[in-house]
Protein backbone atom coordinates (compact mmCIF):
# COMPACT_ATOMS: atom_id res chain seq x y z
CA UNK A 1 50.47 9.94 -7.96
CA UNK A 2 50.87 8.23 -11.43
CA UNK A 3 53.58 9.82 -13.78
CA UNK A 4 52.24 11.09 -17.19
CA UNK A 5 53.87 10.56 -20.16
CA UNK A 6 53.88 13.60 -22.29
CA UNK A 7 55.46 11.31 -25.39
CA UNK A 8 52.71 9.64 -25.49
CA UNK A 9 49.79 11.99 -25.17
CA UNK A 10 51.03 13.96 -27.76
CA UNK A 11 51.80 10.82 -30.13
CA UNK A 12 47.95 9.92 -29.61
CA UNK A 13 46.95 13.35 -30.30
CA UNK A 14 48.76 13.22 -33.57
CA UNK A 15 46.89 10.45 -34.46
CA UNK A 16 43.54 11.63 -33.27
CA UNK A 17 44.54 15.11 -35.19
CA UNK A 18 45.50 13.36 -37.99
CA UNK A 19 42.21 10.95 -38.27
CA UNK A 20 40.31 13.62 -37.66
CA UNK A 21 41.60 15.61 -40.74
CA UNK A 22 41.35 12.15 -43.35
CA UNK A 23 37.89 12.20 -42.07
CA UNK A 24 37.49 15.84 -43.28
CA UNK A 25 38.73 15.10 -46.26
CA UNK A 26 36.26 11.80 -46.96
CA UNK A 27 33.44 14.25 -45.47
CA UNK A 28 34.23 16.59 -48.25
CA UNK A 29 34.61 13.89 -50.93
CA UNK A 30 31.37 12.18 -50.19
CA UNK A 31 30.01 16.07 -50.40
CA UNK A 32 31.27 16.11 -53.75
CA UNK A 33 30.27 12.95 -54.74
CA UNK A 34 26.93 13.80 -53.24
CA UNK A 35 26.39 17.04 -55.50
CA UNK A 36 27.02 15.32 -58.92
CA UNK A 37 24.77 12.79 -58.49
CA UNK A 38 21.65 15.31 -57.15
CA UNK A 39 22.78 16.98 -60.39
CA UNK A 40 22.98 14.33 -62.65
CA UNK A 41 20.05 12.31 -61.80
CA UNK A 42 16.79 12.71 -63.69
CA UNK A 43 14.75 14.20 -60.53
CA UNK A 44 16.33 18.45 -60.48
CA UNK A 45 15.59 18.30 -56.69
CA UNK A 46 17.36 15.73 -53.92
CA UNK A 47 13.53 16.39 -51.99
CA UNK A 48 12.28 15.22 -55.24
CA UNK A 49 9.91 18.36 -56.12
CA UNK A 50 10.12 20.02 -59.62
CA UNK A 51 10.10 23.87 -59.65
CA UNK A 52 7.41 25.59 -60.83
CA UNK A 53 8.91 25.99 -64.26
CA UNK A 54 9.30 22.18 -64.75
CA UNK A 55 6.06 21.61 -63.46
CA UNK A 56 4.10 23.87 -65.88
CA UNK A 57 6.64 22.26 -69.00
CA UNK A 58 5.45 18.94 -68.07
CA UNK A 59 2.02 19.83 -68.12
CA UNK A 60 2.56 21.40 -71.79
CA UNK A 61 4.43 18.42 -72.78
CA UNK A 62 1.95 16.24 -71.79
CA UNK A 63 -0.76 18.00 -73.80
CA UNK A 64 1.30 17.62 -77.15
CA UNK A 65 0.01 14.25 -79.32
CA UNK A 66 2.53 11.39 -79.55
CA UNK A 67 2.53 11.97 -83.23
CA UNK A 68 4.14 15.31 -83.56
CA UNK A 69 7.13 13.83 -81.98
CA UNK A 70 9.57 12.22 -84.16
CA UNK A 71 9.94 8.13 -83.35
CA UNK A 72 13.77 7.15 -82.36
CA UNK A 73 13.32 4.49 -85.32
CA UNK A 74 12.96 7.86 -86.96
CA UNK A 75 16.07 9.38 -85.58
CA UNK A 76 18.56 6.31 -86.00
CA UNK A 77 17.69 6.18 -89.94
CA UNK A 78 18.37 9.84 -89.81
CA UNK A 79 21.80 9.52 -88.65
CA UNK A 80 22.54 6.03 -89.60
């Protein structure tokens, strides 16, 4: 029978343990990373759906004329 050495079994678990924890921690920085760009990113919804609030504020938006909004021509001389 083949002798086992204990030294080194445990020396390769550290590593696996330790791996296995920097992995963790990349999991939970990509996580991170993950949730500020689904909240920063112009679509409220990472399956890409508006709520039912947005939806009926985009349908009022769209019904308001061009012309009662001010032009950003408009808004640079304003605070130029």
């Amino acid at each position: 029978m083949e002798n086992i050495d204990l030294g080194i079994i445990q020396k390769d678990l550290n590593y696996l343990n330790k791996a296995v924890e920097e992995i963790r921690a990349n999991v939970s920085d990509v996580e991170m990373i993950k949730a500020f760009f689904f909240c920063h990113r112009p679509c409220p919804d990472p399956e890409g759906e508006f709520t039912e609030w947005a939806k009926k504020e985009l349908e009022e938006v769209r019904k308001t004329p061009d012309e009662n909004y001010i032009s950003m021509e408009e808004i640079q001389e304003e605070f130029s």
